[in-house]
Protein backbone atom coordinates (compact mmCIF):
# COMPACT_ATOMS: atom_id res chain seq x y z
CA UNK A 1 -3.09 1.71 -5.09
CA UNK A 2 -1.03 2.09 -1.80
CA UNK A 3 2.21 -0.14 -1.90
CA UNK A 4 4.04 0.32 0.93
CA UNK A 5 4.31 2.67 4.49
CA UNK A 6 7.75 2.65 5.91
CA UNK A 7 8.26 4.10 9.43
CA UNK A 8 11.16 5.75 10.71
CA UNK A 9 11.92 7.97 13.65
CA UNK A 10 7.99 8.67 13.68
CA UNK A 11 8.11 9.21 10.18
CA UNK A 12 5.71 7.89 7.40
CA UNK A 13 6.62 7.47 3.34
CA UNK A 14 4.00 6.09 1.79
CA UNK A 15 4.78 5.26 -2.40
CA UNK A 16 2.56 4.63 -4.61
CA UNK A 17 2.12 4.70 -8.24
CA UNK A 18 2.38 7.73 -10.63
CA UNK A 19 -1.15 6.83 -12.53
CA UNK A 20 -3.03 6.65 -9.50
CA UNK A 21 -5.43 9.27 -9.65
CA UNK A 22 -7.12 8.44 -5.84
CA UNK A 23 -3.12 8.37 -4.31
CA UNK A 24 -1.67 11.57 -5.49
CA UNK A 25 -5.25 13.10 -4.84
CA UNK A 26 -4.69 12.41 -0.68
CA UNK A 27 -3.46 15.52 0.04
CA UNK A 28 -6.22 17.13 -1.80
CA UNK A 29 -8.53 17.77 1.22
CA UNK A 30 -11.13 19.27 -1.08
CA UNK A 31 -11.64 15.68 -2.54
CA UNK A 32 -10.38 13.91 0.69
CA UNK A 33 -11.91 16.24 3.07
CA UNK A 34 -12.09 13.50 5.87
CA UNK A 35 -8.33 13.20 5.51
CA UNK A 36 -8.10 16.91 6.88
CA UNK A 37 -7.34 15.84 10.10
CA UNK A 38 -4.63 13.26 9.70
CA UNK A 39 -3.52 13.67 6.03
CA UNK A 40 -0.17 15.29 7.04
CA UNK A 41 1.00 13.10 8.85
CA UNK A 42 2.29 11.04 6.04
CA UNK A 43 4.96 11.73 3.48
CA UNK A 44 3.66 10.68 0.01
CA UNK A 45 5.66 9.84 -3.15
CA UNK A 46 5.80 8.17 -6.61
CA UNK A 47 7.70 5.58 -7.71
CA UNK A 48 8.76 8.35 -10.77
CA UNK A 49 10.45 7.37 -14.00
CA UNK A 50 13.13 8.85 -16.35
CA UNK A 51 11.19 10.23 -18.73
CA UNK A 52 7.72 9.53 -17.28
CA UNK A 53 5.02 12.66 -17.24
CA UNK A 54 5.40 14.47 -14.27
CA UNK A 55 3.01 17.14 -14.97
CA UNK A 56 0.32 15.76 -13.18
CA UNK A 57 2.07 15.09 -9.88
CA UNK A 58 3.66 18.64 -10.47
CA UNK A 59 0.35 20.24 -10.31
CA UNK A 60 -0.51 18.20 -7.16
CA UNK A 61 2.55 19.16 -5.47
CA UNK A 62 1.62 22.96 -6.64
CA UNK A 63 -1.49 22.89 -4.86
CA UNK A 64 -0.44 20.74 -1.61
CA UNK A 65 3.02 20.43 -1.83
CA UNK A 66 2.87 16.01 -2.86
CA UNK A 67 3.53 13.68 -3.81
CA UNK A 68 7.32 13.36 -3.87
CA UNK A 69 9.25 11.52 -6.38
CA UNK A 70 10.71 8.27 -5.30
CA UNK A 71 13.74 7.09 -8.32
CA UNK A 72 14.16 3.29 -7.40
CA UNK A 73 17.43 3.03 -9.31
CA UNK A 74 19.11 6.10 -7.26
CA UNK A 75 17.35 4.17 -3.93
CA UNK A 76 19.08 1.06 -4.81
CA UNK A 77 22.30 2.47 -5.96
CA UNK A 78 23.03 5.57 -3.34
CA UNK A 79 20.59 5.15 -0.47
CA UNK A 80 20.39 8.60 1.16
CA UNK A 81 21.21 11.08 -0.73
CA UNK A 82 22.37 13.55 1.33
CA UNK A 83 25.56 14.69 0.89
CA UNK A 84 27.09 11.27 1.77
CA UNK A 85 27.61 8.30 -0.43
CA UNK A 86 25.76 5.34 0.99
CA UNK A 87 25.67 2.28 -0.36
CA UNK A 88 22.56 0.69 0.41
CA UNK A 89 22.55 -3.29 0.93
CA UNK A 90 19.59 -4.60 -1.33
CA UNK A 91 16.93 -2.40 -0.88
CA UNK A 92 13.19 -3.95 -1.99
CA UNK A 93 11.13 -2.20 -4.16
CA UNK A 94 9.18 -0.84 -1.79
CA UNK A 95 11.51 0.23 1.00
CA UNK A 96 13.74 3.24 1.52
CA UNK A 97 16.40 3.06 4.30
CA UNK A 98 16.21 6.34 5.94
CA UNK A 99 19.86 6.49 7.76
CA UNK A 100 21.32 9.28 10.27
């Protein structure tokens, strides 16, 4: 199940979670063929886990390049990681802050 879209700058992240079978299939337009024509316009990740199985979002992202993985704790701690530290300020669950 879906848990969250955040927008930024025209961008879409949508996260959902790793056992979701119907989410990380979206971007399988063989599946989801009448997603063809809008499918990429969102950015897809997992909520991922240390230690979790990634294999099966690793063959996913093989095939169609998603989902991404989403690590909550680095969210929380670093914000963007990008080559500069940011400290995010509380950051929900379900929310990444996307700074420039």
């Amino acid at each position: 199940m879906l848990n969250a879209f955040v927008y930024f700058d025209f961008e879409e992240i949508a996260f959902g979670e790793p056992d979701d079978e119907e989410y990380i299939d979206l971007k399988n337009y063989e599946k989801n063929p009448e997603r063809a024509a809008y499918g990429w316009t969102s950015n897809n990740s997992i909520y991922a886990r240390l230690g979790m199985d990634y294999e099966p979002a690793c063959d996913r992202i093989r095939s169609n390049g998603e989902p991404g993985f989403a690590w909550l704790d680095n969210m929380r701690s670093f914000g963007r990681m990008n080559g500069r530290y940011f400290k995010a300020n509380a950051v929900p669950q379900n929310v990444v802050c996307n700074y420039r």
